[in-house]
N, C-alpha and C. Protein backbone atom coordinates (compact mmCIF):
# COMPACT_ATOMS: atom_id res chain seq x y z
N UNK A 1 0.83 -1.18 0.00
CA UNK A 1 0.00 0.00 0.00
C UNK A 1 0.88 1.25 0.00
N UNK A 2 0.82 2.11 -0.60
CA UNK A 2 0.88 3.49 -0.73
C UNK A 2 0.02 4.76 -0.56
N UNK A 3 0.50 5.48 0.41
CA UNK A 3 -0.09 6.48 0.40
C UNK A 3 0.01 7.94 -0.53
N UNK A 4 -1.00 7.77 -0.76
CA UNK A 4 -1.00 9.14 -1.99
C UNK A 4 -0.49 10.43 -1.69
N UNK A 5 -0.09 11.00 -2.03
CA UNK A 5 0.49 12.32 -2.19
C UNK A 5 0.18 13.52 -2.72
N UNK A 6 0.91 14.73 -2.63
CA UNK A 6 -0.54 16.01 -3.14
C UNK A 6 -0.38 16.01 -4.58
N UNK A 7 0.31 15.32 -5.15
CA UNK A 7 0.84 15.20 -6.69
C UNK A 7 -0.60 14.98 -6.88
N UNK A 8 -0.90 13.90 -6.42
CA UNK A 8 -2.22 12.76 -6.86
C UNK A 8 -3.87 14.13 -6.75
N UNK A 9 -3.59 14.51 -5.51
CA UNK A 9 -4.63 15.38 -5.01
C UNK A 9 -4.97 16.21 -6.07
N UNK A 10 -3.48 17.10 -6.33
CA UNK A 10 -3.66 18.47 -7.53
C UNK A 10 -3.96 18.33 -8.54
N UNK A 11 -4.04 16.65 -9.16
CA UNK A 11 -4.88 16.44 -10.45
C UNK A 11 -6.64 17.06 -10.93
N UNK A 12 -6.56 17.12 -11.59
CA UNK A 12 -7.99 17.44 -11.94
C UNK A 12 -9.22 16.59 -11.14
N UNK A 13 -10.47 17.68 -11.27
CA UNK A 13 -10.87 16.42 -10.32
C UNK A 13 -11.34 15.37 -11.13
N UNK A 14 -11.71 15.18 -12.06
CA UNK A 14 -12.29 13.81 -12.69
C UNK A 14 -11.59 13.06 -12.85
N UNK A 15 -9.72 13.43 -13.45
CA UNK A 15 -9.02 12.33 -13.09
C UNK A 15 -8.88 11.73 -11.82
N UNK A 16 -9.24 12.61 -10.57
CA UNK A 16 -9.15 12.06 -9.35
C UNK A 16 -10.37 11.49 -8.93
N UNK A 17 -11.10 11.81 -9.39
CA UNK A 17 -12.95 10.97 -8.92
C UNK A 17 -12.70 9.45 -9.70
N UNK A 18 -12.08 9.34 -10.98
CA UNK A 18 -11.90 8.55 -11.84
C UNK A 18 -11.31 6.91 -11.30
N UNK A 19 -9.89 7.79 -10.33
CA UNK A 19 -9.10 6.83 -10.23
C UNK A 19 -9.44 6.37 -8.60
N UNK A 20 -10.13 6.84 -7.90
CA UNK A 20 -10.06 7.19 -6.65
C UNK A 20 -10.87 5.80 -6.02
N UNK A 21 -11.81 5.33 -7.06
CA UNK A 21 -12.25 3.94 -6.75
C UNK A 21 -11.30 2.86 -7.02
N UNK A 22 -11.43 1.88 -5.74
CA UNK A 22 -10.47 0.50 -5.82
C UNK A 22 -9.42 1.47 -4.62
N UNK A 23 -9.44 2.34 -4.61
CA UNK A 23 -8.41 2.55 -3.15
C UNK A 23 -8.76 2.77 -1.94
N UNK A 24 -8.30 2.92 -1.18
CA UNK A 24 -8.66 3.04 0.62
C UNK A 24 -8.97 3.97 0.94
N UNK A 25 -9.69 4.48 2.13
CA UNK A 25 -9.53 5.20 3.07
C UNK A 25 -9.08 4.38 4.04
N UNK A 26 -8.22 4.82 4.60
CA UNK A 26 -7.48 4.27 6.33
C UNK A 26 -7.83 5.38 7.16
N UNK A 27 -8.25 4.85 8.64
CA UNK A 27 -8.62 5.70 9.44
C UNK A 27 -7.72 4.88 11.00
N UNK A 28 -7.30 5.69 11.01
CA UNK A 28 -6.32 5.59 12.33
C UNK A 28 -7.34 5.95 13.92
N UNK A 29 -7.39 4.58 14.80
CA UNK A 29 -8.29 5.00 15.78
C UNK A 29 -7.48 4.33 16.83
N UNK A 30 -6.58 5.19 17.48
CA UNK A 30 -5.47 4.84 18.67
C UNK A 30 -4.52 3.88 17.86
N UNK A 31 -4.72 2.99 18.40
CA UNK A 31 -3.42 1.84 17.56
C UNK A 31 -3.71 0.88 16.66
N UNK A 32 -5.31 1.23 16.46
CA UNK A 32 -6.08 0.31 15.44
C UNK A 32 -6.30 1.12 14.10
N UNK A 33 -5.64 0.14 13.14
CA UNK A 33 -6.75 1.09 11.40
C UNK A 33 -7.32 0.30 10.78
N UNK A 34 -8.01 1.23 10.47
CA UNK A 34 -9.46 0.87 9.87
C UNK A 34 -9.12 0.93 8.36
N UNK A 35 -9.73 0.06 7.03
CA UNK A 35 -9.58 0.41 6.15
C UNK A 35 -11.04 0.19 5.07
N UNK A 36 -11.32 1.02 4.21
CA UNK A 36 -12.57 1.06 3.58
C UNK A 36 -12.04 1.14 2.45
N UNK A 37 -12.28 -0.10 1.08
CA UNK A 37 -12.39 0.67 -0.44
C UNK A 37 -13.66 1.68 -0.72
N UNK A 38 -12.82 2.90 -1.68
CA UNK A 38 -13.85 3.84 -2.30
C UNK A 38 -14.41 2.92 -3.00
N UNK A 39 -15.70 3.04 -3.02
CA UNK A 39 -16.47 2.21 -4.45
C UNK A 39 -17.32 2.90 -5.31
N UNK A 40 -17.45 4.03 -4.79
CA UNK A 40 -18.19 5.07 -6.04
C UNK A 40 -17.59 6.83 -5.41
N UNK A 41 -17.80 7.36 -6.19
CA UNK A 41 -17.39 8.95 -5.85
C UNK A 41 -18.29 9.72 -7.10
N UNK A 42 -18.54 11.20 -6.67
CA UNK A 42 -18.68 11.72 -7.69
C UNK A 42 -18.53 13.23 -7.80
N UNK A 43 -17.77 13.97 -9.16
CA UNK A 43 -16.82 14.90 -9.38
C UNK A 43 -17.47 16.56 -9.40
N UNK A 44 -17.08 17.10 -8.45
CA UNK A 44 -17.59 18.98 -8.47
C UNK A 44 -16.75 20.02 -8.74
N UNK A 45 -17.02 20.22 -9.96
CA UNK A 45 -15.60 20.81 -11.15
C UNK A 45 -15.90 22.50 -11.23
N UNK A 46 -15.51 22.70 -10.10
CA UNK A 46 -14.89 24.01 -10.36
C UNK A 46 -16.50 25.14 -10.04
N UNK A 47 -15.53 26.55 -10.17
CA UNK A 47 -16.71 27.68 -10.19
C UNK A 47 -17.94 27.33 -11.23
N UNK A 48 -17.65 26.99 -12.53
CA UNK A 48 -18.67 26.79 -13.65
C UNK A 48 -19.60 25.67 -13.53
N UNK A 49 -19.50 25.18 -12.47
CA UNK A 49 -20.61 23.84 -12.33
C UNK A 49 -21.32 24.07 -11.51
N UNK A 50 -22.45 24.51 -12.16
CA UNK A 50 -23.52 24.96 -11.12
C UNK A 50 -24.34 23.83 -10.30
N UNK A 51 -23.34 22.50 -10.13
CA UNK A 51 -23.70 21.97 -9.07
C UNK A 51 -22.74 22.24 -7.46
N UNK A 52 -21.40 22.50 -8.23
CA UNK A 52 -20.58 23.09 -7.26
C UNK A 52 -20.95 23.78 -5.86
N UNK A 53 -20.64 23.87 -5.01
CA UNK A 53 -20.43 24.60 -3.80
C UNK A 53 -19.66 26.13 -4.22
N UNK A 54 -18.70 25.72 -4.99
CA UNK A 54 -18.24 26.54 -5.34
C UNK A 54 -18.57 27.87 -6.77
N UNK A 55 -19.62 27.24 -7.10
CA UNK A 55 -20.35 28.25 -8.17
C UNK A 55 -20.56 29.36 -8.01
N UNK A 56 -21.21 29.65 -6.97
CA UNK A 56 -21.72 31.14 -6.12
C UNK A 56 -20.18 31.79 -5.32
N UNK A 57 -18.71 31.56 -5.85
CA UNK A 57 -17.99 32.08 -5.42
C UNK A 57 -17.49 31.42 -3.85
N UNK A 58 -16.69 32.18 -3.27
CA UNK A 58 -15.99 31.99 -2.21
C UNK A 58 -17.19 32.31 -0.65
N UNK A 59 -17.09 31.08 -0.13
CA UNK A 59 -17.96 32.00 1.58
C UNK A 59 -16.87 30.80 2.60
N UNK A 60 -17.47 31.21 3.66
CA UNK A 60 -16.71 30.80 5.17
C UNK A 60 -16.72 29.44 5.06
N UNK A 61 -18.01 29.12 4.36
CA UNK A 61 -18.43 27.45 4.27
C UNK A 61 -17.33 26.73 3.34
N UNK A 62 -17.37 27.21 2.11
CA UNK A 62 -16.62 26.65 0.78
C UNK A 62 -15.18 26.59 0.50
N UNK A 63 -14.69 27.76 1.81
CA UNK A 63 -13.07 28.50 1.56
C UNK A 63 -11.96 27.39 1.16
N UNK A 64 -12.30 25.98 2.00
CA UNK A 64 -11.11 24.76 1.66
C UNK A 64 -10.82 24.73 0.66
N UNK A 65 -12.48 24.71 -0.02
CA UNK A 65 -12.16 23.78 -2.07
C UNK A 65 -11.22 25.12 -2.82
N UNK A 66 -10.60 26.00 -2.03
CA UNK A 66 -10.13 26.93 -3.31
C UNK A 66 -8.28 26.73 -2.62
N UNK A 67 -8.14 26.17 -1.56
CA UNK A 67 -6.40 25.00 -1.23
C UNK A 67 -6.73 24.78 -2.47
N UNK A 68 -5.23 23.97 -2.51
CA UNK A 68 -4.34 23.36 -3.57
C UNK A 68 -4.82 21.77 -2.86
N UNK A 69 -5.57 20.95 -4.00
CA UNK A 69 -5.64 19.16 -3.97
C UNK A 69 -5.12 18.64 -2.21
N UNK A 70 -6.28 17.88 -1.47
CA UNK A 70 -5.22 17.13 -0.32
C UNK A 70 -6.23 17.25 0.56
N UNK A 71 -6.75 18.49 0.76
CA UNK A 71 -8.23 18.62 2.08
C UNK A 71 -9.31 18.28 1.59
N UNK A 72 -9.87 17.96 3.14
CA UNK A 72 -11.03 16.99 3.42
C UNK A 72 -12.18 18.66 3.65
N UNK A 73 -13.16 18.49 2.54
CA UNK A 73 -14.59 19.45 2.39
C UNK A 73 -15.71 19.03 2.96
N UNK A 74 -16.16 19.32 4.44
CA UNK A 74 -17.40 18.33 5.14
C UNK A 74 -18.08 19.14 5.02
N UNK A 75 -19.52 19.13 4.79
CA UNK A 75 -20.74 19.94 5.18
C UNK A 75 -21.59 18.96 5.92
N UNK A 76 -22.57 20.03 6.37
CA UNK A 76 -23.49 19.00 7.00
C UNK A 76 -25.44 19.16 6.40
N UNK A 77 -25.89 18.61 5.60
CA UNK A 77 -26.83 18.10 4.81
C UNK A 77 -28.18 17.78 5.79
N UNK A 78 -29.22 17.97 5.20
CA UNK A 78 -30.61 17.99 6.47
C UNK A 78 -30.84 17.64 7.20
N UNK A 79 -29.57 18.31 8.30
CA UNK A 79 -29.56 18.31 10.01
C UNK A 79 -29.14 17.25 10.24
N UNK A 80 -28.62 16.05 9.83
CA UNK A 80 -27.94 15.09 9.80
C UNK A 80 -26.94 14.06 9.25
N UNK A 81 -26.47 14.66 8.54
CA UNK A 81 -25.56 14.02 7.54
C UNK A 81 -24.35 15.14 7.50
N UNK A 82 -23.52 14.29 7.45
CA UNK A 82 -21.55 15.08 7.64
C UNK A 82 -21.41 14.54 5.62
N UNK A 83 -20.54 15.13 4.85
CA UNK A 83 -20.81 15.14 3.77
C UNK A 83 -19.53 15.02 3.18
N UNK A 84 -18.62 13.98 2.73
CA UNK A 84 -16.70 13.87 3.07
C UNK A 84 -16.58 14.30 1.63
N UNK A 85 -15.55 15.24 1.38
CA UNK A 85 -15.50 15.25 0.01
C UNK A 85 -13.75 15.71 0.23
N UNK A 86 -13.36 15.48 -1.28
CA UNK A 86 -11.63 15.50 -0.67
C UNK A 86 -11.61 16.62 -2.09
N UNK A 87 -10.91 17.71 -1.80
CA UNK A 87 -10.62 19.06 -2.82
C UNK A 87 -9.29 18.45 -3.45
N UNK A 88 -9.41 18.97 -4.62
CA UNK A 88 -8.28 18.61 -5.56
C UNK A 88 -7.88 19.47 -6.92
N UNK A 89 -7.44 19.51 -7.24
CA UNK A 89 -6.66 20.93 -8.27
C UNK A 89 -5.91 21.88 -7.72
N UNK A 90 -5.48 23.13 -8.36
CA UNK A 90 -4.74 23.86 -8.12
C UNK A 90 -5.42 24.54 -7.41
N UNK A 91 -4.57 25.42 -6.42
CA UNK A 91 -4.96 26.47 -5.71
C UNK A 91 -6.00 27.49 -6.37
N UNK A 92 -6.69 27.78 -5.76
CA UNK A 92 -7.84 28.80 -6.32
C UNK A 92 -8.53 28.42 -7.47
N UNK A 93 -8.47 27.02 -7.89
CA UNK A 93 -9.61 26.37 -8.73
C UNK A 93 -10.43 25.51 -8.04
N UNK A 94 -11.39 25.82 -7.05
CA UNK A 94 -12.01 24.76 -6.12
C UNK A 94 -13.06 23.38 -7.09
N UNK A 95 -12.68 22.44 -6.57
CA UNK A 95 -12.74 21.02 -7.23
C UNK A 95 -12.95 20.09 -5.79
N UNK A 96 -13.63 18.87 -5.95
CA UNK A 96 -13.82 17.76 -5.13
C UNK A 96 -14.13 16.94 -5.44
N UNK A 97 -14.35 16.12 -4.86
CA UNK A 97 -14.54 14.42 -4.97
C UNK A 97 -15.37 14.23 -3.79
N UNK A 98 -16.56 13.99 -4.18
CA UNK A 98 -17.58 12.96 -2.95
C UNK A 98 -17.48 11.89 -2.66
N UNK A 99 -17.57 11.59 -2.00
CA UNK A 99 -17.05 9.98 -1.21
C UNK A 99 -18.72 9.63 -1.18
N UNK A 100 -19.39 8.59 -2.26
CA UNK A 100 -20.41 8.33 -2.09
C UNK A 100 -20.63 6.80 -1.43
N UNK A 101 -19.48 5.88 -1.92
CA UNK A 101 -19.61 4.57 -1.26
C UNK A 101 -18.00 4.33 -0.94
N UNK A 102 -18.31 3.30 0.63
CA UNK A 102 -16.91 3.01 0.86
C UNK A 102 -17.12 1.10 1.82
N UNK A 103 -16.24 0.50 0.97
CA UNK A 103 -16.53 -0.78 2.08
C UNK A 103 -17.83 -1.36 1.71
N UNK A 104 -18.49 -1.64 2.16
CA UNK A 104 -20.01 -2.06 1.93
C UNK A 104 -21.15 -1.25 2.49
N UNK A 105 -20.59 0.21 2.70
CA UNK A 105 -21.62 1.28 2.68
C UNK A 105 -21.80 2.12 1.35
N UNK A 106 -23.07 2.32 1.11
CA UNK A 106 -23.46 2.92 0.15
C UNK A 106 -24.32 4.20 0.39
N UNK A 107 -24.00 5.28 -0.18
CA UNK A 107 -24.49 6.41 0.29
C UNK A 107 -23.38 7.40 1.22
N UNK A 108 -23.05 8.57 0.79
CA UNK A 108 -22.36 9.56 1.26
C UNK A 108 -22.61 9.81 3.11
N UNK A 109 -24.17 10.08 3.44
CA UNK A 109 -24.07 10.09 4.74
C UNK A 109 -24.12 8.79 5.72
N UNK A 110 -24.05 7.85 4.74
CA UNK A 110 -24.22 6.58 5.63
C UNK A 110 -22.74 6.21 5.77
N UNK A 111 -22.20 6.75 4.88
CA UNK A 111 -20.20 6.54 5.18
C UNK A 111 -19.65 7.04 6.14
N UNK A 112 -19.93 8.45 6.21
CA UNK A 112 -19.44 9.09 7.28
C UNK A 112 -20.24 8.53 8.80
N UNK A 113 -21.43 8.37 8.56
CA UNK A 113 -21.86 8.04 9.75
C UNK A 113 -20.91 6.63 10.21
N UNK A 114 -20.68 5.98 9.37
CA UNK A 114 -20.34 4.33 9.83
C UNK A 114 -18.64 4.38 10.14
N UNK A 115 -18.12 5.27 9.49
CA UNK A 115 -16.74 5.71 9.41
C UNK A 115 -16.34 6.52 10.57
N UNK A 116 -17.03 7.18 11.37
CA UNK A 116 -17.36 7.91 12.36
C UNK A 116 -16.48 9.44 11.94
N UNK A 117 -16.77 9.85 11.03
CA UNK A 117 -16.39 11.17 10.55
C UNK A 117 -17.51 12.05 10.79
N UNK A 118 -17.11 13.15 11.21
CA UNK A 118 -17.78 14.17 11.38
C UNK A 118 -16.85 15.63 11.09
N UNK A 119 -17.13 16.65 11.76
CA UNK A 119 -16.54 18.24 11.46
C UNK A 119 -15.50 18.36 12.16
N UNK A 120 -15.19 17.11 12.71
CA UNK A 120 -13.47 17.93 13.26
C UNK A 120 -12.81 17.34 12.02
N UNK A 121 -13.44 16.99 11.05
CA UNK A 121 -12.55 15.98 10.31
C UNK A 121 -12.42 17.43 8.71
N UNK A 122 -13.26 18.14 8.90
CA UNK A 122 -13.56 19.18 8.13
C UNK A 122 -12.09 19.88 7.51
N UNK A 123 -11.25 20.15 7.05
CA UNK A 123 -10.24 20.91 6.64
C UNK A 123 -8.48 20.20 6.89
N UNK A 124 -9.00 19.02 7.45
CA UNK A 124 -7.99 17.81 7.05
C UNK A 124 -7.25 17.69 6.50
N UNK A 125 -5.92 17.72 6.50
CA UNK A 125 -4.72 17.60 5.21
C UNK A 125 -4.54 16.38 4.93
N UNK A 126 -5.25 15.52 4.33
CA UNK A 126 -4.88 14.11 4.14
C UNK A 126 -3.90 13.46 3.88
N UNK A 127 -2.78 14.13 3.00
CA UNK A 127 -1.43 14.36 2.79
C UNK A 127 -0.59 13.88 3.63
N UNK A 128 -1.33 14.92 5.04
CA UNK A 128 -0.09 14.69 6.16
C UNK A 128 -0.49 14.48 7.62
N UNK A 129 -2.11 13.80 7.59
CA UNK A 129 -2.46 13.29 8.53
C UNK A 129 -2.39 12.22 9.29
N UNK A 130 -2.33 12.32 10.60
CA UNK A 130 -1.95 11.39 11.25
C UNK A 130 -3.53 10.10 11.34
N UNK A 131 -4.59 10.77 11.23
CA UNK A 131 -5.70 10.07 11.77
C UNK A 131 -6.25 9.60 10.33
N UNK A 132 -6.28 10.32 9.14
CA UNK A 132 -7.02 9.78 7.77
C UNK A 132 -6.27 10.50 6.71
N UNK A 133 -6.34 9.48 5.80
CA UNK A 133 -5.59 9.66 4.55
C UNK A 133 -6.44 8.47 3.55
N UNK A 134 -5.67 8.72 1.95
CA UNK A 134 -6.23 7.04 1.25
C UNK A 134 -4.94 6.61 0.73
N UNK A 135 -5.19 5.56 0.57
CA UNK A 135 -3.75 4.82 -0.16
C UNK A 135 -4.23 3.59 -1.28
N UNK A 136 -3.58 3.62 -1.86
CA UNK A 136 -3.14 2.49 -3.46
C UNK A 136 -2.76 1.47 -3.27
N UNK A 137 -3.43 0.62 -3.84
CA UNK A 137 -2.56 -0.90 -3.26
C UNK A 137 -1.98 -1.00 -5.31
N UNK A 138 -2.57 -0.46 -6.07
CA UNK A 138 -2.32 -0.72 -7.70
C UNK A 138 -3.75 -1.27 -8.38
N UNK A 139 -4.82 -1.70 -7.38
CA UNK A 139 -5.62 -2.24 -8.22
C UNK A 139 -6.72 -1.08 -8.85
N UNK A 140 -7.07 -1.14 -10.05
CA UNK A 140 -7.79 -0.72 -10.91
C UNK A 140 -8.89 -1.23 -11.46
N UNK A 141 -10.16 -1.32 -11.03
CA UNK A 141 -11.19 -2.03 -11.07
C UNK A 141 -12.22 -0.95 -12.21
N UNK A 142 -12.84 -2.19 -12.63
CA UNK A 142 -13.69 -1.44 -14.34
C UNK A 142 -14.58 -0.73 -13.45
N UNK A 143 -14.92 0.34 -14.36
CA UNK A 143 -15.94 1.58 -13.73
C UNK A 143 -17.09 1.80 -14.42
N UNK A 144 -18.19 2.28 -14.03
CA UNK A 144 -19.45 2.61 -14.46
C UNK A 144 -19.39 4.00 -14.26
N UNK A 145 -20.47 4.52 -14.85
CA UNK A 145 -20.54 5.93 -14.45
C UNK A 145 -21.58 6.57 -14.68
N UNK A 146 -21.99 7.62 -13.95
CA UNK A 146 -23.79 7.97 -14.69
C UNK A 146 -23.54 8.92 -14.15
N UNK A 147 -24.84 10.16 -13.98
CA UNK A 147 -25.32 11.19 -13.70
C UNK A 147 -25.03 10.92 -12.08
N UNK A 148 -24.90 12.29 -11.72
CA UNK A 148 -24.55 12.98 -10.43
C UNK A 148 -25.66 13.06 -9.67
N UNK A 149 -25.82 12.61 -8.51
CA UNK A 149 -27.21 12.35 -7.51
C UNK A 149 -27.60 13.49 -7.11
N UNK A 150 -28.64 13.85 -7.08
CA UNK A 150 -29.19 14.50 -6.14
C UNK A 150 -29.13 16.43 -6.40
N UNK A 151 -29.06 16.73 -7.94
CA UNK A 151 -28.39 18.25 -7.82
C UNK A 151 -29.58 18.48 -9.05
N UNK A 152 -30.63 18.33 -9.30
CA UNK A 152 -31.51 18.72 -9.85
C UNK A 152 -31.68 20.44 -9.83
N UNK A 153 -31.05 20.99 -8.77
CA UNK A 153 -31.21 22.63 -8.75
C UNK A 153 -30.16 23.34 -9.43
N UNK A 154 -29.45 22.50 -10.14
CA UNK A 154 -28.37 22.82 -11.07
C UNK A 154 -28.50 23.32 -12.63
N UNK A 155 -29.46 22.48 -12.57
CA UNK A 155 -30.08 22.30 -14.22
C UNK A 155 -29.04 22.05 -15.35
N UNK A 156 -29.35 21.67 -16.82
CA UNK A 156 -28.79 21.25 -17.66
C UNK A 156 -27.88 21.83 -17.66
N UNK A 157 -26.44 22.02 -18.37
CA UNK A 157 -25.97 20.27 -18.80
C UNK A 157 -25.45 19.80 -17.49
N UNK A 158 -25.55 20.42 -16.56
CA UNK A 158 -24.84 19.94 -14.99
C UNK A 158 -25.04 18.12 -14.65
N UNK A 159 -27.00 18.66 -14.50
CA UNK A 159 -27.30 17.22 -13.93
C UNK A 159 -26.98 16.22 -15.06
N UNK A 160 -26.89 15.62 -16.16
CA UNK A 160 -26.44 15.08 -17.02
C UNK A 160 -24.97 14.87 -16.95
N UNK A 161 -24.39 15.35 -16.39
CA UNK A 161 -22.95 15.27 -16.45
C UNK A 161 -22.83 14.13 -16.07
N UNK A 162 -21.81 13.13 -16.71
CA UNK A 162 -22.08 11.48 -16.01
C UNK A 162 -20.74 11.74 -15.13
N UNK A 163 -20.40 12.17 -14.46
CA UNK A 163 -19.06 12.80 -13.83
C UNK A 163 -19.47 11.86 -11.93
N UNK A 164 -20.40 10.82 -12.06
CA UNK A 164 -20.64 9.65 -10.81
C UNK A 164 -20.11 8.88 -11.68
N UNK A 165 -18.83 7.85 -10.78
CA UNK A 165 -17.99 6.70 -10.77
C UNK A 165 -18.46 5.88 -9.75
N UNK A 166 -18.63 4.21 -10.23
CA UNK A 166 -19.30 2.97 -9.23
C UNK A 166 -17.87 2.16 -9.89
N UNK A 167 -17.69 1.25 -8.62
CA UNK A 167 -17.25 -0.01 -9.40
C UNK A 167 -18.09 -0.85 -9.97
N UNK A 168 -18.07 -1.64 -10.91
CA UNK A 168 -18.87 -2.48 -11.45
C UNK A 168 -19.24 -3.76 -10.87
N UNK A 169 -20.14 -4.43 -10.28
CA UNK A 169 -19.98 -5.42 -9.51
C UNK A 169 -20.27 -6.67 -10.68
């Protein structure tokens, strides 16, 4: 296993939503780790994607995704759901990756819930954290891909964007 690096992070995000399934999250809990394959993700490209967070510009909430590739982007979703997304590209091009399935959870807030992530986990350098990061073992598993869940307030060509990655079972 290998742990990824900000090389990997500062890629674009679709190459990073792309490749990001078939690898880990490790979560460090005292002297025990935990490890989860990504099995689906899906990609939020920049100011011009009016599914973005980042569309409507810069606020207090969004400020991470405009770092340089490596931090962890949490929100928290209708009063219950923590929301993991990992920023990636260059500085001041805000980009992410949703963590929609990991392990044999499916669904973004059911990950974090089961993963026990929440908002201290919010602005995370994954890079160079001691508690969570992901790592590569080399495997590359065939991918599916479709439309982006849940952003209907985006409207065309957004929601169409097939920019959601599954592994193929």
């Amino acid at each position: 296993m290998e742990r990824l690096d900000r090389d990997f992070f500062t890629l674009d995000v679709l190459e990073v939503a792309r490749r990001l399934p078939g690898m880990e999250i490790v979560l460090r809990q005292g002297a025990e780790f935990k490890r989860y394959m990504i099995t689906e993700t899906e990609a939020y490209n920049g100011s011009e994607d009016k599914a973005c967070h980042a569309s409507r510009g810069k606020t207090s909430r969004n400020e991470i995704m405009f770092h340089a590739g490596g931090y962890l982007y949490l929100y928290f979703i209708y009063g219950m759901y923590w929301m993991l997304n990992i920023v990636t590209g260059a500085e001041g091009d805000p980009q992410a990756v949703l963590i929609r399935g990991a392990g044999e959870i499916s669904g973004p807030g059911r990950v974090t819930r089961c993963l026990g992530i929440d908002r201290t986990f919010n602005r995370e350098d994954i890079v160079t954290s001691e508690r969570i990061w992901i790592e590569t073992n080399g495997y590359s598993p065939e991918l599916i891909t479709g439309p982006r869940v849940g952003i209907d307030y985006a409207g065309e060509p957004w929601v169409s964007m097939p920019w959601r990655f599954m592994i193929k079972k």
